[in-house]
C-alpha atoms as a PDB file:
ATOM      1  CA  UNK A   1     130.490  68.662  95.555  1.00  0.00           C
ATOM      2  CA  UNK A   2     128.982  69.094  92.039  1.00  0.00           C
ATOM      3  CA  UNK A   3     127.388  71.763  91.544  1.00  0.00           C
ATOM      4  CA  UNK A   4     124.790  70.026  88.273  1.00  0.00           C
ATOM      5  CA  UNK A   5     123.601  67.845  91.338  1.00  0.00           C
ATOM      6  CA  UNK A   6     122.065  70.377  92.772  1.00  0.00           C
ATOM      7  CA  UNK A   7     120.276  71.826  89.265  1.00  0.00           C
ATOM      8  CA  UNK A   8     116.868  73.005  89.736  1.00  0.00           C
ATOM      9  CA  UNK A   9     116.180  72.675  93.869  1.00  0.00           C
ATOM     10  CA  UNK A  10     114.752  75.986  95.647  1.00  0.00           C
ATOM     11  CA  UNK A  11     116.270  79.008  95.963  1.00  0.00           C
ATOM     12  CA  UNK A  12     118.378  78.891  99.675  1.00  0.00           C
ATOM     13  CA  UNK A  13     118.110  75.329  99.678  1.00  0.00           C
ATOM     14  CA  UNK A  14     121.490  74.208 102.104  1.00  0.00           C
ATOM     15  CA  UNK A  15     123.817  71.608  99.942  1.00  0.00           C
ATOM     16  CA  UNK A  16     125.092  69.216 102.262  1.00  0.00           C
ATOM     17  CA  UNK A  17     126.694  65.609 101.252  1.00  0.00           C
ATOM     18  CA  UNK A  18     127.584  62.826 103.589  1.00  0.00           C
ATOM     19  CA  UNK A  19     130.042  59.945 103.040  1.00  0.00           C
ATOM     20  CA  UNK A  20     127.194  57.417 104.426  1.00  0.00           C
ATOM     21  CA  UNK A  21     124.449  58.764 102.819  1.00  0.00           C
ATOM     22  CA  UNK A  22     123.321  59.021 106.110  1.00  0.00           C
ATOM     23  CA  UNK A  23     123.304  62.421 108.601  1.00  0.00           C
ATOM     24  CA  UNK A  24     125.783  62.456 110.806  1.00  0.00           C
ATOM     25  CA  UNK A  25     126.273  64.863 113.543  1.00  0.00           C
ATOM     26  CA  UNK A  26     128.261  67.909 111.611  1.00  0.00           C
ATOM     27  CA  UNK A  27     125.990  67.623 109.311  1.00  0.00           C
ATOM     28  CA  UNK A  28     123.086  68.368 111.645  1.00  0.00           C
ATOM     29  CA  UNK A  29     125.107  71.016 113.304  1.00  0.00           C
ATOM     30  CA  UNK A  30     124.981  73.123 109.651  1.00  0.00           C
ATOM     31  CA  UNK A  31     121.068  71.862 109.959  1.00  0.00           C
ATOM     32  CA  UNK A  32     120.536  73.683 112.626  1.00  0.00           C
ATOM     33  CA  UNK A  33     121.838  76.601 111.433  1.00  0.00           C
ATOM     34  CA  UNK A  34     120.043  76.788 108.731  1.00  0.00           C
ATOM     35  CA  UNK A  35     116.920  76.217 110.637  1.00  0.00           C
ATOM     36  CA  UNK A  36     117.861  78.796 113.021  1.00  0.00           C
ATOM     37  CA  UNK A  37     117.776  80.910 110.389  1.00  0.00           C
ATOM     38  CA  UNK A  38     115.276  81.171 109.218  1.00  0.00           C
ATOM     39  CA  UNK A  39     112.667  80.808 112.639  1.00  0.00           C
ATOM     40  CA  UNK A  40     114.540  83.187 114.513  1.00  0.00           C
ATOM     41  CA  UNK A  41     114.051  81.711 117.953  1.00  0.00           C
ATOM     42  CA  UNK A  42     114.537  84.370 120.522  1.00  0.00           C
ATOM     43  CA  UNK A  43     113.951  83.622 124.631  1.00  0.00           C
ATOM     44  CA  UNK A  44     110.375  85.116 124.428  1.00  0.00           C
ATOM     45  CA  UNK A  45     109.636  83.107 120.842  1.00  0.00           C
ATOM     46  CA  UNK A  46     111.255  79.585 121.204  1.00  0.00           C
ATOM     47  CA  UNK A  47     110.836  76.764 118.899  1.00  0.00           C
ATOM     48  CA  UNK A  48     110.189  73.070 119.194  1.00  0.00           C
ATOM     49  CA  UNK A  49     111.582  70.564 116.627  1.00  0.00           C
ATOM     50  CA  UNK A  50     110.036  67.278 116.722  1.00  0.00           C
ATOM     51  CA  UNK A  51     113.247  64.340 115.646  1.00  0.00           C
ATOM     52  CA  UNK A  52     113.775  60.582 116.189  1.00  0.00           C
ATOM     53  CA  UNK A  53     116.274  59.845 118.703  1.00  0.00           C
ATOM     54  CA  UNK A  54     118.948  59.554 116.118  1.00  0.00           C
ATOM     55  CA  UNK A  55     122.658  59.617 117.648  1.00  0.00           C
ATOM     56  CA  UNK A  56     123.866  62.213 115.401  1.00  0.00           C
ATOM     57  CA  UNK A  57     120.805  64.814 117.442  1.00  0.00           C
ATOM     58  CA  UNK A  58     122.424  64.176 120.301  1.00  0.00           C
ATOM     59  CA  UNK A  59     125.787  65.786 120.389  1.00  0.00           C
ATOM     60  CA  UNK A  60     127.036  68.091 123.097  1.00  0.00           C
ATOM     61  CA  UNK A  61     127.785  70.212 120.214  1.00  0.00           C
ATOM     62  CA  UNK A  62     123.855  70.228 119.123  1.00  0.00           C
ATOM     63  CA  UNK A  63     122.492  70.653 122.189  1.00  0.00           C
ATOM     64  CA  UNK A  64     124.739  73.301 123.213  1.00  0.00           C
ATOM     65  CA  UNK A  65     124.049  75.303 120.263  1.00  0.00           C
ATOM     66  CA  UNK A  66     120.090  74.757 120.712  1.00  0.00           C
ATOM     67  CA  UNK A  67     120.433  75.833 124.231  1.00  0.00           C
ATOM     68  CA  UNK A  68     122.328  79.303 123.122  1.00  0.00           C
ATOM     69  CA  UNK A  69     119.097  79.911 120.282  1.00  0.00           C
ATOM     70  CA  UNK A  70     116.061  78.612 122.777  1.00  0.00           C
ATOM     71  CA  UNK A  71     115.439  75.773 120.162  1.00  0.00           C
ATOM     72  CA  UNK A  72     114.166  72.854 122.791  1.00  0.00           C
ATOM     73  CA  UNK A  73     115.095  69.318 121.101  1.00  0.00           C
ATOM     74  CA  UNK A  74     111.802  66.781 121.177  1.00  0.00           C
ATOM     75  CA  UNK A  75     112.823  63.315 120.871  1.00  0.00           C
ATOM     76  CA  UNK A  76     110.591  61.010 120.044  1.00  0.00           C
ATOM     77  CA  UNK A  77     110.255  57.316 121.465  1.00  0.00           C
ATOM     78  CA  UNK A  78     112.146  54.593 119.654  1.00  0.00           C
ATOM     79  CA  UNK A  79     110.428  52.460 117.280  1.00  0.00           C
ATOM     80  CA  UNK A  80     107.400  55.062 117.674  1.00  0.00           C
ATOM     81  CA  UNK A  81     108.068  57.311 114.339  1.00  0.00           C
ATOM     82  CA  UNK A  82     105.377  55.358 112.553  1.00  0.00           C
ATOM     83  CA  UNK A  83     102.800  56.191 114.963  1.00  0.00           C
ATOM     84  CA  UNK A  84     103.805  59.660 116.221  1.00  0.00           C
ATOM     85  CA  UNK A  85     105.918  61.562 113.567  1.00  0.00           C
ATOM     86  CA  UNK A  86     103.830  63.734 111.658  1.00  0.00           C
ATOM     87  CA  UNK A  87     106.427  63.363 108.526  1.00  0.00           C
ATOM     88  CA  UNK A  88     105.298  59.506 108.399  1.00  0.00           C
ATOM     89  CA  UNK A  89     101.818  60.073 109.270  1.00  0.00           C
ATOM     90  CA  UNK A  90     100.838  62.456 106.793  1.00  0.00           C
ATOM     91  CA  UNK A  91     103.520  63.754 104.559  1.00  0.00           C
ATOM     92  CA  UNK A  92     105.947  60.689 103.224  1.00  0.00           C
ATOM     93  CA  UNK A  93     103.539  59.117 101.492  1.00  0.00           C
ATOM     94  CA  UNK A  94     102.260  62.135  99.233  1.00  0.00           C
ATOM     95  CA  UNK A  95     105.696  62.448  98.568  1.00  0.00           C
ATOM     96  CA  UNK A  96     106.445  59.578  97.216  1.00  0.00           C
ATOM     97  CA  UNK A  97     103.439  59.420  94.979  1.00  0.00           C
ATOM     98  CA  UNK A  98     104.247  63.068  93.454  1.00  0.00           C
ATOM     99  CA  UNK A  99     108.103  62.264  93.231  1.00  0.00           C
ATOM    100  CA  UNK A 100     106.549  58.791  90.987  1.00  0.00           C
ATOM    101  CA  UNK A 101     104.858  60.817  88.849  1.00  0.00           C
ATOM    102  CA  UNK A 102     107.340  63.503  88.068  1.00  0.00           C
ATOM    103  CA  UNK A 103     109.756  60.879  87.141  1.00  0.00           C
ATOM    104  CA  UNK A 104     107.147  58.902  84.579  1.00  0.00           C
ATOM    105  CA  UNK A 105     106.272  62.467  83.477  1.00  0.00           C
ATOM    106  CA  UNK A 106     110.152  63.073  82.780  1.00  0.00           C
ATOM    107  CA  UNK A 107     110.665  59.416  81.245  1.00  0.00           C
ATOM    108  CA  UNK A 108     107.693  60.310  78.484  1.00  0.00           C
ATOM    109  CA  UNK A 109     109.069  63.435  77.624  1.00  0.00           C
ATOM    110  CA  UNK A 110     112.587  62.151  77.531  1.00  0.00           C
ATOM    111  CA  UNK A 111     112.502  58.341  76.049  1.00  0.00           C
ATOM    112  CA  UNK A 112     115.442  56.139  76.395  1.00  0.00           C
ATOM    113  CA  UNK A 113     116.938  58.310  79.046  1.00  0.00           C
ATOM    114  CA  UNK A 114     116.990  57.080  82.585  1.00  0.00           C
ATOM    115  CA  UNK A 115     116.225  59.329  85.347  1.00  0.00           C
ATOM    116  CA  UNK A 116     120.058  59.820  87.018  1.00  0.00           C
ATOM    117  CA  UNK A 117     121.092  62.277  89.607  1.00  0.00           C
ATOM    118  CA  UNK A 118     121.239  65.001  87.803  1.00  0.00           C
ATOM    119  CA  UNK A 119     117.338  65.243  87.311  1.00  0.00           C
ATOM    120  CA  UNK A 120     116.888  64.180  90.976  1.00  0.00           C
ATOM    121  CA  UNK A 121     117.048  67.437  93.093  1.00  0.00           C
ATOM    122  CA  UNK A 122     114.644  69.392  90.055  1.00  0.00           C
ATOM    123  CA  UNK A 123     112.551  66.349  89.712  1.00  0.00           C
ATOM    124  CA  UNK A 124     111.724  66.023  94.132  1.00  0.00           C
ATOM    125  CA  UNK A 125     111.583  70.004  93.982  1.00  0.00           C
ATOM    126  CA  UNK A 126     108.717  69.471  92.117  1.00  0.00           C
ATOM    127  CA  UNK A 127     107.093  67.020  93.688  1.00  0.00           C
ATOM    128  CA  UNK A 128     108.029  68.348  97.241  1.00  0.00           C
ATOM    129  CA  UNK A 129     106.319  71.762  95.911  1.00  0.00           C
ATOM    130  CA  UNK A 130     103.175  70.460  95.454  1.00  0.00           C
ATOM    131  CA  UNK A 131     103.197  68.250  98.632  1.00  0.00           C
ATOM    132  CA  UNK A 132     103.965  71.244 101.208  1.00  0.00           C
ATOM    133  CA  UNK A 133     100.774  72.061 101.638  1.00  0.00           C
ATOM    134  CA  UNK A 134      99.150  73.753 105.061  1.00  0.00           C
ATOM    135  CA  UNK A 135      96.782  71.662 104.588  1.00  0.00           C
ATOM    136  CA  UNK A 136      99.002  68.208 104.692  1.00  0.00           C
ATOM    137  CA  UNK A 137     100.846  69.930 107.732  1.00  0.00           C
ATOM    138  CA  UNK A 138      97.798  70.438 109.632  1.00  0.00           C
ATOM    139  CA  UNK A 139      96.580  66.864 108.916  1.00  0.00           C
ATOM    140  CA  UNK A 140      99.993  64.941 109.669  1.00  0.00           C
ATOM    141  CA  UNK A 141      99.986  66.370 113.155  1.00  0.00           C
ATOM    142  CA  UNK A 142      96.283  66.079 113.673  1.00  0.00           C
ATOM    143  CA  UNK A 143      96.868  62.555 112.725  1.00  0.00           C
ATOM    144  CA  UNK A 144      99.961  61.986 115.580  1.00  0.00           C
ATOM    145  CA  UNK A 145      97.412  63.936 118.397  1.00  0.00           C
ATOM    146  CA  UNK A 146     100.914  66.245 118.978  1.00  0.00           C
ATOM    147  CA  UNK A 147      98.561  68.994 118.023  1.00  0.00           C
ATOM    148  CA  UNK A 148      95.414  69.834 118.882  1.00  0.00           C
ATOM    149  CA  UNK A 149      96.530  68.027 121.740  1.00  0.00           C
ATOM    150  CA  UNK A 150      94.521  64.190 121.952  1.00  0.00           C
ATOM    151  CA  UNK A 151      95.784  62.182 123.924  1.00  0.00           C
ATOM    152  CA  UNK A 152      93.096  59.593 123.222  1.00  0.00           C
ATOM    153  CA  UNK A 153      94.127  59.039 119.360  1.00  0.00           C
ATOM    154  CA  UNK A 154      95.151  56.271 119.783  1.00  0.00           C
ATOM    155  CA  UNK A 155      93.219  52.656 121.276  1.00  0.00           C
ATOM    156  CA  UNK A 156      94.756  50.404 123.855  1.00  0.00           C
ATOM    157  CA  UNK A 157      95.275  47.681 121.086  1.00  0.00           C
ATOM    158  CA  UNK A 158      98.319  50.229 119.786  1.00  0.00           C
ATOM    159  CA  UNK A 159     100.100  50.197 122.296  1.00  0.00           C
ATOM    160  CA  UNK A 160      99.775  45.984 123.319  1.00  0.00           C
ATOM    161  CA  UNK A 161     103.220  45.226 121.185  1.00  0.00           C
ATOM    162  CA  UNK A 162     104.862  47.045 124.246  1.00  0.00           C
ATOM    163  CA  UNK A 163     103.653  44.891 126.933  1.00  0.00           C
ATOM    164  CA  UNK A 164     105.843  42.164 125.521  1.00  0.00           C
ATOM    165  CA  UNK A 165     108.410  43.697 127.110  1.00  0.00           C
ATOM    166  CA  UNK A 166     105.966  45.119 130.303  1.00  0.00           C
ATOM    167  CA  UNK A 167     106.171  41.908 132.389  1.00  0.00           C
ATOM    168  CA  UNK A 168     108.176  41.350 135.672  1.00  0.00           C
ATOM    169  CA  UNK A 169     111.150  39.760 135.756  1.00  0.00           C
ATOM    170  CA  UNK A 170     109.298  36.992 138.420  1.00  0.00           C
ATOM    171  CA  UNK A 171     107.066  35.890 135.704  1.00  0.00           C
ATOM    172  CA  UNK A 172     109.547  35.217 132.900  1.00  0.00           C
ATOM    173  CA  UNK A 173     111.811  33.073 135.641  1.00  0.00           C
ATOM    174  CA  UNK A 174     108.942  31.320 135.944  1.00  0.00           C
ATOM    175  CA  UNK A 175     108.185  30.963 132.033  1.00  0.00           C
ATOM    176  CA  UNK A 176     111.164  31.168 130.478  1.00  0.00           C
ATOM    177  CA  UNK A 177     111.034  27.377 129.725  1.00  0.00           C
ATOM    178  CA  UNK A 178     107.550  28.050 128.136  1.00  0.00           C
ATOM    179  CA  UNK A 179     108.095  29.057 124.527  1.00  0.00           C
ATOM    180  CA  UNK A 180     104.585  29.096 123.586  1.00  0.00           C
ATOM    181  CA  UNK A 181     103.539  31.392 126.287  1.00  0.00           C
ATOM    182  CA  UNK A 182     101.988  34.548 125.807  1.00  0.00           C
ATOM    183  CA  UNK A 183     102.021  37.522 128.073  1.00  0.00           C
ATOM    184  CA  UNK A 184      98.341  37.654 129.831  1.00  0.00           C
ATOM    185  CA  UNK A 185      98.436  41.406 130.059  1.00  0.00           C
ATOM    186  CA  UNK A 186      99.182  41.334 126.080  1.00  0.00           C
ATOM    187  CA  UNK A 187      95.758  38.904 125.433  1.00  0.00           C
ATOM    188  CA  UNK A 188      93.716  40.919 127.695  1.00  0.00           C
ATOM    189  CA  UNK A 189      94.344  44.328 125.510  1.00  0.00           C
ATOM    190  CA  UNK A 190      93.697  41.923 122.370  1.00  0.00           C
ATOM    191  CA  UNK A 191      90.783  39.848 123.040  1.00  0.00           C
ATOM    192  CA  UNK A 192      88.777  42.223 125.482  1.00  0.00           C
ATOM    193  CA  UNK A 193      85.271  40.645 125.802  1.00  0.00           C
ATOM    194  CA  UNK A 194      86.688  36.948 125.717  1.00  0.00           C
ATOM    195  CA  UNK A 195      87.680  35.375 128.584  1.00  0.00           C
ATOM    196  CA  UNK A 196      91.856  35.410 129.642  1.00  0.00           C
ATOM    197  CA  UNK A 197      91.406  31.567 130.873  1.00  0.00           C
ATOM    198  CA  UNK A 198      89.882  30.408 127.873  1.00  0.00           C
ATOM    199  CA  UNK A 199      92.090  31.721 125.380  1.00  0.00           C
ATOM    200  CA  UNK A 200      94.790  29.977 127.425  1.00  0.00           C
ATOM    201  CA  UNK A 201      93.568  27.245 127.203  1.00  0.00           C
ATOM    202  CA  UNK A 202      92.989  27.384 123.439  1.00  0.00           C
ATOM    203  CA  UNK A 203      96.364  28.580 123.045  1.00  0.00           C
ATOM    204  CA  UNK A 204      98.497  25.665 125.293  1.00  0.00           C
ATOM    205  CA  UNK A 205      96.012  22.911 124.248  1.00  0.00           C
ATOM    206  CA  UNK A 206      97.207  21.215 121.248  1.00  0.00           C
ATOM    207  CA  UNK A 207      95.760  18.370 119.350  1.00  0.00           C
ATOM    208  CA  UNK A 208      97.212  14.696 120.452  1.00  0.00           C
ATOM    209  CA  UNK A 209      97.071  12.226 117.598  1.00  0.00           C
ATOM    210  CA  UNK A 210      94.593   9.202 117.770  1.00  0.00           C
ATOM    211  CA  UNK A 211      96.401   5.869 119.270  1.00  0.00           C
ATOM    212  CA  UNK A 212      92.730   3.846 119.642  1.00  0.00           C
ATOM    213  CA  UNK A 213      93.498   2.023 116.252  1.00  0.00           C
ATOM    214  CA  UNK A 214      96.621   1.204 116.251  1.00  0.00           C
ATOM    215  CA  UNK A 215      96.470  -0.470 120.178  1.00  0.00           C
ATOM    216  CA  UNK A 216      93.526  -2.284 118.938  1.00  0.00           C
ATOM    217  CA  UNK A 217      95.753  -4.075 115.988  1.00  0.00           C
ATOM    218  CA  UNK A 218      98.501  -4.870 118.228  1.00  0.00           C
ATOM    219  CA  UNK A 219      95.753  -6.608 120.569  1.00  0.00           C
ATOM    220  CA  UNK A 220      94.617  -8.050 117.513  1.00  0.00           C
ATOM    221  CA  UNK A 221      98.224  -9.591 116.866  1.00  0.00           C
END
């Protein structure tokens, strides 16, 4: 591990490197850690991260070690971050945009020099600095309902992708040679003040060409 990678980060900032790129589940191990401490979870004052269902948080090792420090593991749904993690809610895309505009700051200060890995860590330390705000922190999980606690943030349309896979096995027997089908429970979340039957109908009825002419020449022949 270089050490010039790591040039300009935060003091007590935790170096780790993966062969994937990816984290893996030593890696979260030393992540949690870390984590532990700095919150200090004790059996009166326990803590509750909030992760995607990632293998690598899943470990005997990890959950062991989160059982032993009273840190209780929140997994979230799959294919739900998007909705429900307050990091993609509220905080990613800040991020981005201040990590964009310490890099075109660096380029004008620096032309003909490309932005390489040795500028990365000091140029996202910057950009993470100005991002990690109370104020984004309190908005991202506003914006998930995890807290304050809503439960009604979010409208039955959000949640009609799911019925897809919501219907009884009796009813796909029974359309699985349908292609075109769609799932009735799925249209009446969608269209909610139109009738089910007659969007059926609209959807399974399909134009059939015009044949008048062309019988009338052959009678003609």
């Amino acid at each position: 591990m270089k050490e010039e990678l790591f040039y300009g980060t935060s003091a007590g900032i935790l170096k780790l490197i993966s062969d994937s790129g990816y984290m893996n589940s030593d890696l979260f191990i030393k992540r949690l850690g870390h984590f532990q401490k700095y919150v200090k979870s004790t059996v009166d004052d326990p803590v509750i991260p909030i992760l995607d269902n990632d293998t690598s948080r899943c470990s005997l090792q990890a959950i062991t070690f989160c059982r032993e420090h009273f840190i209780a593991l929140l997994s979230l749904p799959p294919h739900a971050t998007y909705k429900i993690q307050p990091l993609d809610r509220g905080f990613f895309d800040p991020l981005k945009t201040a990590f964009s505009q310490e890099c075109t700051k660096w380029l004008l200060y620096n032309p003909g020099i490309p932005v390489t890995l040795k500028q990365f860590a000091a140029l996202f330390h910057l950009a993470y600095s100005k991002v990690s705000t109370i104020q984004i922190c309190e908005k991202s999980f506003e914006a998930t309902g995890l807290f304050p606690y809503n439960p009604d943030i979010f409208a039955k349309v959000d949640f009609a992708p799911s019925e897809v896979t919501n219907i009884p096995n009796e009813d796909y027997q029974q359309n699985s040679d349908k292609d075109d089908d769609l799932p009735l429970s799925l249209l009446k979340i969608i269209y909610q003040n139109k009738p089910v039957e007659l969007l059926t109908q609209q959807h399974h009825t399909q134009p059939q060409p015009s044949t008048s002419k062309f019988s009338e020449g052959r009678q003609g022949t």
